[in-house]
C-alpha atoms as a PDB file:
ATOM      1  CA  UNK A   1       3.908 -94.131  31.607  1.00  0.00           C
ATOM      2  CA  UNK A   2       6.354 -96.996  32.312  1.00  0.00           C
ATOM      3  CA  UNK A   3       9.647 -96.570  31.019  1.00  0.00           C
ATOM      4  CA  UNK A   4      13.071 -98.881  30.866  1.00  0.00           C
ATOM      5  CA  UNK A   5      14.936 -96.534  33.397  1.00  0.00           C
ATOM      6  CA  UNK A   6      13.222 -94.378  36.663  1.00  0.00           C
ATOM      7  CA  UNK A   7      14.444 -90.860  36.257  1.00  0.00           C
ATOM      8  CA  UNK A   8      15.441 -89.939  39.791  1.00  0.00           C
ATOM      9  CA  UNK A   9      13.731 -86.308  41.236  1.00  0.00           C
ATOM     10  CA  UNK A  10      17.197 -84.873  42.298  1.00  0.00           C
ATOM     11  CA  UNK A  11      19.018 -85.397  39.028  1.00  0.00           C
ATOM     12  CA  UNK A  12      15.785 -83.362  36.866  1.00  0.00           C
ATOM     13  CA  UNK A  13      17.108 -80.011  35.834  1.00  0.00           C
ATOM     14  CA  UNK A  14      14.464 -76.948  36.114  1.00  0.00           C
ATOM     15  CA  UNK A  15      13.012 -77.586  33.246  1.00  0.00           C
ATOM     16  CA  UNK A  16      12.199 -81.438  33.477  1.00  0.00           C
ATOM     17  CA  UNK A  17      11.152 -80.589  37.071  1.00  0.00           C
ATOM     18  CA  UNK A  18       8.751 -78.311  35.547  1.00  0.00           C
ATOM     19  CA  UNK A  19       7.607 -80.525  33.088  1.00  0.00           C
ATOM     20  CA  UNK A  20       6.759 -83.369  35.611  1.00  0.00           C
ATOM     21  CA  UNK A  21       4.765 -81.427  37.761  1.00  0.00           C
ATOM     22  CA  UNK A  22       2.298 -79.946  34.549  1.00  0.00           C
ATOM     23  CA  UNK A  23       1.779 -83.942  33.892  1.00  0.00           C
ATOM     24  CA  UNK A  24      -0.712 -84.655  36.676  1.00  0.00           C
ATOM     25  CA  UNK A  25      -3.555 -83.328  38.183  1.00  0.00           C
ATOM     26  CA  UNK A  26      -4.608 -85.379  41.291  1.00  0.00           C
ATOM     27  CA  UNK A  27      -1.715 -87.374  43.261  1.00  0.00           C
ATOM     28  CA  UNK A  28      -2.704 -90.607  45.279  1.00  0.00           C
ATOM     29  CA  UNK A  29      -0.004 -90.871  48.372  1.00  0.00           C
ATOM     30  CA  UNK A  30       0.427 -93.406  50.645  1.00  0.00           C
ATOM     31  CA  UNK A  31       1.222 -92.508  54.378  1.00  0.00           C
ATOM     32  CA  UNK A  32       3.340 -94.552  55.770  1.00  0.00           C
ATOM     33  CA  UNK A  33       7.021 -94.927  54.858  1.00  0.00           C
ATOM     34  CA  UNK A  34       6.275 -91.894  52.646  1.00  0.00           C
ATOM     35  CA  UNK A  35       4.860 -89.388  55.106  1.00  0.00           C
ATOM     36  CA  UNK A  36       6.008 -90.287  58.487  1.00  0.00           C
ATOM     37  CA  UNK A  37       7.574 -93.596  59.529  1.00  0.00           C
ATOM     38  CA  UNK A  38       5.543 -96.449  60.328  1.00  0.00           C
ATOM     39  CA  UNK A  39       3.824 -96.002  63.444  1.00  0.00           C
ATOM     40  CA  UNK A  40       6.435 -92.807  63.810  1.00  0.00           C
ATOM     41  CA  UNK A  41       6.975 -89.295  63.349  1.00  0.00           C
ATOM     42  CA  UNK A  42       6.655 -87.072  59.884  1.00  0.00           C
ATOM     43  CA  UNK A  43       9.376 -88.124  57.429  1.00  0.00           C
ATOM     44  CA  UNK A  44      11.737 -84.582  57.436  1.00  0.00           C
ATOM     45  CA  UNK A  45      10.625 -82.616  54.649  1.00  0.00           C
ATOM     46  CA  UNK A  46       7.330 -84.544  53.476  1.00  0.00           C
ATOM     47  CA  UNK A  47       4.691 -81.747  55.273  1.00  0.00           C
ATOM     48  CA  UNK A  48       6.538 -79.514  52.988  1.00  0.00           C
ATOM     49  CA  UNK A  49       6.367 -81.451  49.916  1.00  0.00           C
ATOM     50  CA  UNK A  50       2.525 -82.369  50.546  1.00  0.00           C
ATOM     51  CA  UNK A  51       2.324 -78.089  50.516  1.00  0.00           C
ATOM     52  CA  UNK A  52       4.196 -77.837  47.898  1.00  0.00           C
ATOM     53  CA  UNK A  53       1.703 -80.024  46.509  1.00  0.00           C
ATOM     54  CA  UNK A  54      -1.284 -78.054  47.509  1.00  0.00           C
ATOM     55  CA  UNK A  55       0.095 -74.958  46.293  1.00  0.00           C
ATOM     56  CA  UNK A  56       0.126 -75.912  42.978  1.00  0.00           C
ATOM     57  CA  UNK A  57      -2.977 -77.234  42.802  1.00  0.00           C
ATOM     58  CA  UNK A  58      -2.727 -80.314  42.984  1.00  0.00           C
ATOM     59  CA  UNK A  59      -5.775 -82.645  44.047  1.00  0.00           C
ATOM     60  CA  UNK A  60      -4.794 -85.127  47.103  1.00  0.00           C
ATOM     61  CA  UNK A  61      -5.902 -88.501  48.042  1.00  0.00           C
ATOM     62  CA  UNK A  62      -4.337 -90.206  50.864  1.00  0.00           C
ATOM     63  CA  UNK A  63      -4.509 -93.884  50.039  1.00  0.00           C
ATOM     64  CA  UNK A  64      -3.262 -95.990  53.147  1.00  0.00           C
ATOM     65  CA  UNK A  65      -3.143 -99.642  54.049  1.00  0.00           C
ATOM     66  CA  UNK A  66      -2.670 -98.802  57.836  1.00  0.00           C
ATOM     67  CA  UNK A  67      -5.669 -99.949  59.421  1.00  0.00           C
ATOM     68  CA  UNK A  68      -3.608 -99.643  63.299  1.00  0.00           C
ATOM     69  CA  UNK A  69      -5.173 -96.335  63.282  1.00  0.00           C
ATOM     70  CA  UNK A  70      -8.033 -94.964  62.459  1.00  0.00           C
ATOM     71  CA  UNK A  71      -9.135 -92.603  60.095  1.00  0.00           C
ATOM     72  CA  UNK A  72      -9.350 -90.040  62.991  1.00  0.00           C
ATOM     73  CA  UNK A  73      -5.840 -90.613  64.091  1.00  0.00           C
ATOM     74  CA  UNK A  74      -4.578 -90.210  60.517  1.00  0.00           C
ATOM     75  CA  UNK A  75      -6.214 -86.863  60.410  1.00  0.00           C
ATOM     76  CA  UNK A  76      -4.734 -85.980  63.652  1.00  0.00           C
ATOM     77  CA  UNK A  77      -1.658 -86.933  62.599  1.00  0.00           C
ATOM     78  CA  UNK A  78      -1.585 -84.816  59.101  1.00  0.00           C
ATOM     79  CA  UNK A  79      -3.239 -81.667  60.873  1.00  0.00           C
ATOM     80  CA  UNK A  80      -0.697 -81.857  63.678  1.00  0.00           C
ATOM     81  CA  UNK A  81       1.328 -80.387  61.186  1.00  0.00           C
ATOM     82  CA  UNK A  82       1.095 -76.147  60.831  1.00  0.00           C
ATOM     83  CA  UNK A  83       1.463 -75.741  57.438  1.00  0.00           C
ATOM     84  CA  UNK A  84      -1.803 -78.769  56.502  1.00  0.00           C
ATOM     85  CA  UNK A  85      -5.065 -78.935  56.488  1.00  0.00           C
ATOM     86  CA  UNK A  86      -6.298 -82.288  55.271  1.00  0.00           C
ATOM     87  CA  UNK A  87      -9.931 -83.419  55.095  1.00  0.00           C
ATOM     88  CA  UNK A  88     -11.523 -86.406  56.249  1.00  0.00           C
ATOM     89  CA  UNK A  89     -12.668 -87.090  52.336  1.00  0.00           C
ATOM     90  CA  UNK A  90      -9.295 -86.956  51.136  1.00  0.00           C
ATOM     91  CA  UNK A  91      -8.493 -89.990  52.832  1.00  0.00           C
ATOM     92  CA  UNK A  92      -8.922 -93.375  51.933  1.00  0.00           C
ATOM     93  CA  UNK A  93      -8.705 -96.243  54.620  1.00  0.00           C
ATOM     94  CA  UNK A  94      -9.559-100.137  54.076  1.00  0.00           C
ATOM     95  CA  UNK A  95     -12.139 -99.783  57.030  1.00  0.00           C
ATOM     96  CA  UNK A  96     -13.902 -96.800  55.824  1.00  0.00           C
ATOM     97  CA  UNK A  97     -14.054 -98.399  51.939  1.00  0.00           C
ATOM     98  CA  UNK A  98     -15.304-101.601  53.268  1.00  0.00           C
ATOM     99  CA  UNK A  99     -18.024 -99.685  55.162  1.00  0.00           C
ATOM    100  CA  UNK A 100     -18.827 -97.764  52.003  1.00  0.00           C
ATOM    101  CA  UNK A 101     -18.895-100.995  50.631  1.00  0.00           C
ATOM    102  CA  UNK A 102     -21.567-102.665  52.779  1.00  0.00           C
ATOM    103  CA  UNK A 103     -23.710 -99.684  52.967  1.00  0.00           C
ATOM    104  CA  UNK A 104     -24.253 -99.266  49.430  1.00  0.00           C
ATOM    105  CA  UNK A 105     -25.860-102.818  49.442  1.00  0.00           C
ATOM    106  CA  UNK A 106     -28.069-102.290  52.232  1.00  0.00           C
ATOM    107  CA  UNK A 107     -26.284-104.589  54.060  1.00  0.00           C
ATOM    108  CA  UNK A 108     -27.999-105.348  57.400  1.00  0.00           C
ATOM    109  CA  UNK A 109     -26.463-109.212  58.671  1.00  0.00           C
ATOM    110  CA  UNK A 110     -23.783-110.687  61.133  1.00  0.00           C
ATOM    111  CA  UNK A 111     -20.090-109.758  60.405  1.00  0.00           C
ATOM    112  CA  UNK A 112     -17.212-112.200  61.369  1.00  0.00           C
ATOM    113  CA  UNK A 113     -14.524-109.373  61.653  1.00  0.00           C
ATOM    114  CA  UNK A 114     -10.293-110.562  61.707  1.00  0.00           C
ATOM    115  CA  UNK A 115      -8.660-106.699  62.239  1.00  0.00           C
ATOM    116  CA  UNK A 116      -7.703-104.198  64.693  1.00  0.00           C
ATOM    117  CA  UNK A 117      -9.941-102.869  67.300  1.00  0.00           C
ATOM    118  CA  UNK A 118      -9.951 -99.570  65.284  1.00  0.00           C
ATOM    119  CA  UNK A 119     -10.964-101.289  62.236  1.00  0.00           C
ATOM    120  CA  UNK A 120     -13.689-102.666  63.742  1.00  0.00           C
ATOM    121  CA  UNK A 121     -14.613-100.040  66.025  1.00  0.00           C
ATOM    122  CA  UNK A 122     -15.505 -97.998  62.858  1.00  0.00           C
ATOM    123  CA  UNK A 123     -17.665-100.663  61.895  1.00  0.00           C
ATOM    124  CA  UNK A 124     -19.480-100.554  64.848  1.00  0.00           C
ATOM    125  CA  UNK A 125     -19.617 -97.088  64.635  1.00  0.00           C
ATOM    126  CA  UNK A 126     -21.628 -97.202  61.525  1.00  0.00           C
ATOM    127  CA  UNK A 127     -24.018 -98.831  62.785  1.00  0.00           C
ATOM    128  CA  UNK A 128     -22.753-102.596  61.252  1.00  0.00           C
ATOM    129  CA  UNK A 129     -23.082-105.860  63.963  1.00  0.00           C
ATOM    130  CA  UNK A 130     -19.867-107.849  64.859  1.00  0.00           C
ATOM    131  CA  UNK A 131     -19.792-110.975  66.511  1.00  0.00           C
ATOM    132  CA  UNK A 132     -17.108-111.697  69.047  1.00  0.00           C
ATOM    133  CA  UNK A 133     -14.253-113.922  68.970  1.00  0.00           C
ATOM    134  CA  UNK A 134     -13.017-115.262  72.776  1.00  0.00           C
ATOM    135  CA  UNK A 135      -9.925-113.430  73.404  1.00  0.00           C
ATOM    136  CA  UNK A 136      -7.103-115.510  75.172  1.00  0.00           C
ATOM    137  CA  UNK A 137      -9.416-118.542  75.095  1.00  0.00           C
ATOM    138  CA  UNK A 138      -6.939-121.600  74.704  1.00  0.00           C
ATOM    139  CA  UNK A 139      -8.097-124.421  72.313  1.00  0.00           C
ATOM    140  CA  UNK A 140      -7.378-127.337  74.711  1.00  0.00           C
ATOM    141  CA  UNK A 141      -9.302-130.638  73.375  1.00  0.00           C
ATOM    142  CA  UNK A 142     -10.991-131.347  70.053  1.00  0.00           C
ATOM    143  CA  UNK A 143     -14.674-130.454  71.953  1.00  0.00           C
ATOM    144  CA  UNK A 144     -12.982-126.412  72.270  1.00  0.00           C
ATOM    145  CA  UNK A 145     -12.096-126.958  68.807  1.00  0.00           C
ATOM    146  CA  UNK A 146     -14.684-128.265  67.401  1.00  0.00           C
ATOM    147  CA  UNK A 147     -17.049-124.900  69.455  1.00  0.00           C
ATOM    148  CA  UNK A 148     -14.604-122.489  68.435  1.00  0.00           C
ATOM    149  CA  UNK A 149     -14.916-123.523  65.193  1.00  0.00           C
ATOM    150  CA  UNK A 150     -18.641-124.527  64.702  1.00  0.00           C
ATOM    151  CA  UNK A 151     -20.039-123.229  67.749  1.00  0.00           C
ATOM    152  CA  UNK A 152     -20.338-119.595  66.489  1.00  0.00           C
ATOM    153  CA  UNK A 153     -23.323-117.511  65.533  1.00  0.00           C
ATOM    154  CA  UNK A 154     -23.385-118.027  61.550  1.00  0.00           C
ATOM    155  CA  UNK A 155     -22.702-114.852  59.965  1.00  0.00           C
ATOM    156  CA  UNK A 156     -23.573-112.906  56.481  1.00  0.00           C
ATOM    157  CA  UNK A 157     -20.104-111.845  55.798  1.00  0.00           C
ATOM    158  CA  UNK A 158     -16.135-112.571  56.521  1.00  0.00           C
ATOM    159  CA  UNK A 159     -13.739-109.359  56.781  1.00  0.00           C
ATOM    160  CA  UNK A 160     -10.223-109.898  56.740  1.00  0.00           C
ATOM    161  CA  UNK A 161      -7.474-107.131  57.639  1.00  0.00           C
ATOM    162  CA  UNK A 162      -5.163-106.634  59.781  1.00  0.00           C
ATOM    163  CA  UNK A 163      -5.309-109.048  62.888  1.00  0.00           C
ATOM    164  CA  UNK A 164      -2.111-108.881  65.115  1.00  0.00           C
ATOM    165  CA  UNK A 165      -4.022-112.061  67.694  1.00  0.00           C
ATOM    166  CA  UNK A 166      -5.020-113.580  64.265  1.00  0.00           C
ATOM    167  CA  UNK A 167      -5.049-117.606  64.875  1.00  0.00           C
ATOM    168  CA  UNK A 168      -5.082-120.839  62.824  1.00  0.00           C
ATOM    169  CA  UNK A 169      -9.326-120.964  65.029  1.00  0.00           C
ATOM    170  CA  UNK A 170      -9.911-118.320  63.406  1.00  0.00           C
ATOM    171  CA  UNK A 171      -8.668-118.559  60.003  1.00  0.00           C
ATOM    172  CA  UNK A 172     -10.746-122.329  60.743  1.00  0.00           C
ATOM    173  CA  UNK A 173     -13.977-120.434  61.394  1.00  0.00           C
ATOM    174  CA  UNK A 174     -13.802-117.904  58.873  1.00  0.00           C
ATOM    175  CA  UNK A 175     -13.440-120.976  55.576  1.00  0.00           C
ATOM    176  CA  UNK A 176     -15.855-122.594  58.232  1.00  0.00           C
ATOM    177  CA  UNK A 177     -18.379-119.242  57.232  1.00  0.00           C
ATOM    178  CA  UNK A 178     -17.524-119.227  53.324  1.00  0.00           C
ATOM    179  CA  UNK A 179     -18.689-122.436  53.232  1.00  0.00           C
ATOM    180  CA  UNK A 180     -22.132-120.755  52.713  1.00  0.00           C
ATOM    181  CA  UNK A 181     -22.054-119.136  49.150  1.00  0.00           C
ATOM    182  CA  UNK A 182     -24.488-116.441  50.354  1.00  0.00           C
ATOM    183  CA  UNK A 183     -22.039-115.278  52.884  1.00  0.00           C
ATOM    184  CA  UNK A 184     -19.771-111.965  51.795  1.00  0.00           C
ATOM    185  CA  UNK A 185     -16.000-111.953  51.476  1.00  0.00           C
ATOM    186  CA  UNK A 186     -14.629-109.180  51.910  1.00  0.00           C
ATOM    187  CA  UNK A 187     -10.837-107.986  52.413  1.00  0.00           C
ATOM    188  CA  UNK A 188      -9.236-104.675  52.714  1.00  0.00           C
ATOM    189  CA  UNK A 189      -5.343-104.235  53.200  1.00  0.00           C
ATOM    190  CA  UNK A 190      -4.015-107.084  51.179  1.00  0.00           C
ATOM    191  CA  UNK A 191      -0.345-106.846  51.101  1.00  0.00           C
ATOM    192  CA  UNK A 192       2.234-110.289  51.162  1.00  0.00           C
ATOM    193  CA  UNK A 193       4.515-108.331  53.595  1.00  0.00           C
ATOM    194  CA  UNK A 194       4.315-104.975  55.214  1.00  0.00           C
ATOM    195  CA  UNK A 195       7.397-102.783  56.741  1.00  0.00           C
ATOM    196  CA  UNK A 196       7.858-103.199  61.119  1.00  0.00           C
ATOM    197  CA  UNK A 197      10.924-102.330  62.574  1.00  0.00           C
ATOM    198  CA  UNK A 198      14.270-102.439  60.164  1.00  0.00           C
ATOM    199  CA  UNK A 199      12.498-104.796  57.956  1.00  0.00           C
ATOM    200  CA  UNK A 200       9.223-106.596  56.542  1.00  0.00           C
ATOM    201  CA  UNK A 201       7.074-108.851  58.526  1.00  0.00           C
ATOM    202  CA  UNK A 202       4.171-111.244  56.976  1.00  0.00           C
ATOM    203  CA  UNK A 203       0.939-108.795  55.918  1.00  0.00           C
ATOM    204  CA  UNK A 204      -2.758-109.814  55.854  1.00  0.00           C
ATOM    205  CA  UNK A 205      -2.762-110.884  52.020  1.00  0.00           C
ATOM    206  CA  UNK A 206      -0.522-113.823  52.954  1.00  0.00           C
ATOM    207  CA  UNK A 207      -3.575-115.214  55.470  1.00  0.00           C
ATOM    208  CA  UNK A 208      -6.540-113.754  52.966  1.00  0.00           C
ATOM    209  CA  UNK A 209      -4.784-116.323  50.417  1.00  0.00           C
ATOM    210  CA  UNK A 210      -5.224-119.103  52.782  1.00  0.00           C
ATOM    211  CA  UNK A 211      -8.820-118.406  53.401  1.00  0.00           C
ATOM    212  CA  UNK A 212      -9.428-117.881  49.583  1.00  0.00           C
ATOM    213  CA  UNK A 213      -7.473-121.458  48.914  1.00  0.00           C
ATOM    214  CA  UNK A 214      -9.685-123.122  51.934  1.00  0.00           C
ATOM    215  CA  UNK A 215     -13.037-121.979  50.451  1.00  0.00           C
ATOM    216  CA  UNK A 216     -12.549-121.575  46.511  1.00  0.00           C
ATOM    217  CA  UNK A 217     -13.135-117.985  46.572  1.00  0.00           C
ATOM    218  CA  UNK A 218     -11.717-115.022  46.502  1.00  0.00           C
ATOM    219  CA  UNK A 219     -12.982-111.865  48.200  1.00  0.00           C
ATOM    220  CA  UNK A 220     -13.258-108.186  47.159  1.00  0.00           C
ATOM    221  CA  UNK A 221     -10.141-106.678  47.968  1.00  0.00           C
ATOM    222  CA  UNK A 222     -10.846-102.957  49.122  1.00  0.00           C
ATOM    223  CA  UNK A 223      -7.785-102.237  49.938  1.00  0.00           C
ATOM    224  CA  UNK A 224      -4.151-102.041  48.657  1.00  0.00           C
ATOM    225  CA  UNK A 225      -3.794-104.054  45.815  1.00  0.00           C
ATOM    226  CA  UNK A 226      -7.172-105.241  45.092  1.00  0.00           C
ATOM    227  CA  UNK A 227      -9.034-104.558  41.756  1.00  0.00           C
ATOM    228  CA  UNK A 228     -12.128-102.905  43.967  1.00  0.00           C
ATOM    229  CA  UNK A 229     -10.256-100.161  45.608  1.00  0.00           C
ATOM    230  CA  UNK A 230      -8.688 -99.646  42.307  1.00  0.00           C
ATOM    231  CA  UNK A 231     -12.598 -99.260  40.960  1.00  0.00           C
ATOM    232  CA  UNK A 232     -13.355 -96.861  43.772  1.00  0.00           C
ATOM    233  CA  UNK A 233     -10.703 -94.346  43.065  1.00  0.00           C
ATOM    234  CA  UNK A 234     -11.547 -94.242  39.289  1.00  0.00           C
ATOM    235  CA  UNK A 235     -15.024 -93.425  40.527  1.00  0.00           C
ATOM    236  CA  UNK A 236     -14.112 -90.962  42.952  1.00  0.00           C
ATOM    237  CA  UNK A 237     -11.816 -88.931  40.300  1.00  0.00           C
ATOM    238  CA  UNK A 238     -13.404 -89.697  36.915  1.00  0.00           C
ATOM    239  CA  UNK A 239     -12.737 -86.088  36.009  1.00  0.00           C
ATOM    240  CA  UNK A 240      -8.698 -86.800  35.311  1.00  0.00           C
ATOM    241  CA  UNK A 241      -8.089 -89.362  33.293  1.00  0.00           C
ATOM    242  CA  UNK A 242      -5.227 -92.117  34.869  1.00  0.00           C
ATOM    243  CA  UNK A 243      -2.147 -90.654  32.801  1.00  0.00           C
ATOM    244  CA  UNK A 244      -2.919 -87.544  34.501  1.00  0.00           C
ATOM    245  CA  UNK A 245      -2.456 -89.294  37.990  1.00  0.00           C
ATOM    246  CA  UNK A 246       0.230 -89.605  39.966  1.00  0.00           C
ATOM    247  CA  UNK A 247       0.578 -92.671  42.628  1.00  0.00           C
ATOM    248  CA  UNK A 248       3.336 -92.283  45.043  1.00  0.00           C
ATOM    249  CA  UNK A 249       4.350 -94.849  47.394  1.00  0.00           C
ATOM    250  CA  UNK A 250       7.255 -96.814  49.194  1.00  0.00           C
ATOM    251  CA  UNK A 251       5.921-100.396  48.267  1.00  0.00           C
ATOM    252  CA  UNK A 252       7.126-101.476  44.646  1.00  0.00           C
ATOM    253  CA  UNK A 253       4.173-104.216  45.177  1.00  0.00           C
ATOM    254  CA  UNK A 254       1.329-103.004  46.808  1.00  0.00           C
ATOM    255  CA  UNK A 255       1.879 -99.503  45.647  1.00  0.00           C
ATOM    256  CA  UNK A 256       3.888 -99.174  42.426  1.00  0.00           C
ATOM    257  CA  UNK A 257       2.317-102.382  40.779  1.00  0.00           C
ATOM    258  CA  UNK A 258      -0.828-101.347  41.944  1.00  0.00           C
ATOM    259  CA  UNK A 259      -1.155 -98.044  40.581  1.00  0.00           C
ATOM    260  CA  UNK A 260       0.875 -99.231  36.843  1.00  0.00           C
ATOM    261  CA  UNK A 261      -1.998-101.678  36.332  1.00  0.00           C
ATOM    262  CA  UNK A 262      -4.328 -98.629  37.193  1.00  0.00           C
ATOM    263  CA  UNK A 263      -2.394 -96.580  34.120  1.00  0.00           C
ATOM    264  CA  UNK A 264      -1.462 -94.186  36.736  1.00  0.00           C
ATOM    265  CA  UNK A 265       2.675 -92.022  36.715  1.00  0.00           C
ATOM    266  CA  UNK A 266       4.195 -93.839  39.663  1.00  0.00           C
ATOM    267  CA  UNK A 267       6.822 -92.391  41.816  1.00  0.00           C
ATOM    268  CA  UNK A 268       8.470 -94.835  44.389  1.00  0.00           C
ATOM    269  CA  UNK A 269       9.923 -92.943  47.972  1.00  0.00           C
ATOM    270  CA  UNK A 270      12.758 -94.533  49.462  1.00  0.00           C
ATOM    271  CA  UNK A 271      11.956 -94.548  53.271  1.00  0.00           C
ATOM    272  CA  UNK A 272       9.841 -97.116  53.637  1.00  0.00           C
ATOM    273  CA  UNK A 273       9.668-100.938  52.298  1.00  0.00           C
ATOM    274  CA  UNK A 274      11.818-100.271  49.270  1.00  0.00           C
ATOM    275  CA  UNK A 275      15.452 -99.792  48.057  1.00  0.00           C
ATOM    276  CA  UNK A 276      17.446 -98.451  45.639  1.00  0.00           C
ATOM    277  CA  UNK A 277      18.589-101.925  45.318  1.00  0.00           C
ATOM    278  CA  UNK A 278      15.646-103.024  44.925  1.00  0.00           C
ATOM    279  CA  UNK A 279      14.951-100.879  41.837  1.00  0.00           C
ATOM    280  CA  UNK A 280      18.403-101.435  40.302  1.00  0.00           C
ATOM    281  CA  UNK A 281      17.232-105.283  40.698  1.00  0.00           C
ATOM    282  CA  UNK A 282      13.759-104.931  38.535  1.00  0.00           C
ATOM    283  CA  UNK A 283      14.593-105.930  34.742  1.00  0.00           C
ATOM    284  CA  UNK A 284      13.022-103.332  32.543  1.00  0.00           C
ATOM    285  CA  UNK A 285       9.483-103.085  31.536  1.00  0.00           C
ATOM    286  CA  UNK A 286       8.985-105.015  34.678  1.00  0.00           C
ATOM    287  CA  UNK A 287       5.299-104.721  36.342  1.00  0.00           C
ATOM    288  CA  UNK A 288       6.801-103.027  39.532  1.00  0.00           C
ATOM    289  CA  UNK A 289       9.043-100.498  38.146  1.00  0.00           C
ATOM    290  CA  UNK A 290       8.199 -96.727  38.770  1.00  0.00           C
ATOM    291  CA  UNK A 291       8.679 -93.715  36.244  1.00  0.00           C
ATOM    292  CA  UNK A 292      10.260 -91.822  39.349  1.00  0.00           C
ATOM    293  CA  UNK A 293      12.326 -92.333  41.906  1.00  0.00           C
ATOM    294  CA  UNK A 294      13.207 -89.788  44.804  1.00  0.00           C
ATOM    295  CA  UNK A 295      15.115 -90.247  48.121  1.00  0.00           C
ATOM    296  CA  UNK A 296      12.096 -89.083  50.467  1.00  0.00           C
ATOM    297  CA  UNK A 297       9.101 -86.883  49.854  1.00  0.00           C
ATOM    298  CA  UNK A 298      10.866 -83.471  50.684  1.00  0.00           C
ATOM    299  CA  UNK A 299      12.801 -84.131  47.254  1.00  0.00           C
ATOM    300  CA  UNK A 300       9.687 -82.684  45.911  1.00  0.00           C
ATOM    301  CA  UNK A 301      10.714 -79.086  47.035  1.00  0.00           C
ATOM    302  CA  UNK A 302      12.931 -77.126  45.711  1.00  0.00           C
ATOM    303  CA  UNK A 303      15.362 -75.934  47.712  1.00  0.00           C
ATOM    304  CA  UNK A 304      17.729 -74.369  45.122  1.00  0.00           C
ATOM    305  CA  UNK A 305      15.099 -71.021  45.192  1.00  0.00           C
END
């Protein structure tokens, strides 16, 4: 439902309000910069919203990128709040999808992992091998090179995430790995930039497209934007068709682009990676432009009752 202008939550009369809640079913949210702050507290007003949400019926999906915490801590985090009760299920994490992922080939090989300790903690967890990078080793001569690049177990697939003591070794050792055509790719958060502090800092897609240039291939993305998540939530919910989704999100790439090409209504929230200005900048029909705009989450409610 793409159309030349957003309409903006606040400015829809009782009526439209009305009207835009009866045209979805299930909603798809991101978490952060739409529920709480990155890393932070609940957004003011967004717990409510999310009730709101459930009290209308409305089925929820929690589709984050945030692979800092785990799916555990995200629960925490939602149920720390009186007035929700969120599920494990309703939440969709690159780590867990991945794992989904490998289990439902039977996977049983060597993983070469590039994410957070929680990311591949849950791994582990599952019962999936990791081998181990050398933490703090310093590549000193071309012989440390040349064994932190080569020396390595060989593995049966690359995972690349989020890796905040990510290196140019190991970007080396993980083409190094793809080199064998039997050897997975996989990826799950896979955004250009992603919000820290007052602005945007370089995301995991940015090094995923240096490992996919390297080795001539490109991996299954199974997280934010990639076409495989995208296939898992049309699995998960064939019961509502797309136009009867709605996607909300603070990202105009990773989520609002995302969830257009999916055929999903798109709502962009302004308290995370994207501005008003930003909107205003989009030309029309553009591939990043939402149906609906609202200043944070809590817009949702209506407080004129």
């Amino acid at each position: 439902m793409s159309s030349n202008s957003p309409k903006y939550i606040k400015q829809l009369s009782a009526v439209e309000r009305e009207k835009f809640f009866d045209s979805f079913d299930t909603v798809f949210c991101d978490c952060d910069g739409v529920v709480w702050y990155t890393l932070r507290d609940f957004i003011p007003g967004s717990a409510q919203a999310i009730a709101e949400l459930q009290r209308r019926g409305k089925q929820l999906t929690f589709v984050t990128n945030n692979s800092i915490s785990s799916v555990d801590q995200h629960l925490q985090k939602f149920n720390s709040q009186t007035e929700l009760k969120i599920e494990k299920r309703q939440i969709v994490h690159p780590a867990q999808t991945i794992c989904d992922q490998l289990k439902s080939i039977g996977f049983e090989g060597l993983i070469y992992c590039l994410a957070t300790p929680p990311f591949k903690q849950l791994l582990r967890d599952a019962g999936f091998r990791l081998c181990e990078d050398r933490e703090g080793f310093t590549i000193e001569s071309i012989a440390d090179l040349h064994g932190a690049i080569f020396g390595a177990e060989t593995v049966q697939a690359v995972v690349i995430d989020v890796d905040f003591n990510l290196s140019a070794t190991k970007l080396m050792r993980a083409h190094v790995q793809l080199q064998n055509p039997n050897c997975l790719f996989l990826a799950g958060a896979a955004d250009a930039m992603i919000p820290f502090g007052n602005g945007n800092i370089i995301g995991p897609g940015a090094f995923i497209d240096v490992v996919a240039k390297a080795s001539g291939r490109q991996p299954m993305v199974l997280g934010k934007p990639g076409e495989a998540l995208r296939q898992i939530l049309r699995d998960r919910h064939s019961d509502y068709p797309a136009n009867r989704v709605l996607f909300v999100g603070d990202s105009l790439a990773s989520d609002i682009g995302f969830a257009r090409a999916s055929g999903y209504q798109t709502l962009l929230v302004l308290t995370g990676g994207s501005s008003a200005a930003d909107v205003a900048n989009l030309p029309a029909d553009h591939a990043h432009l939402p149906d609906y705009v609202c200043d944070c989450l809590g817009d949702l409610c209506d407080n004129s009752e």
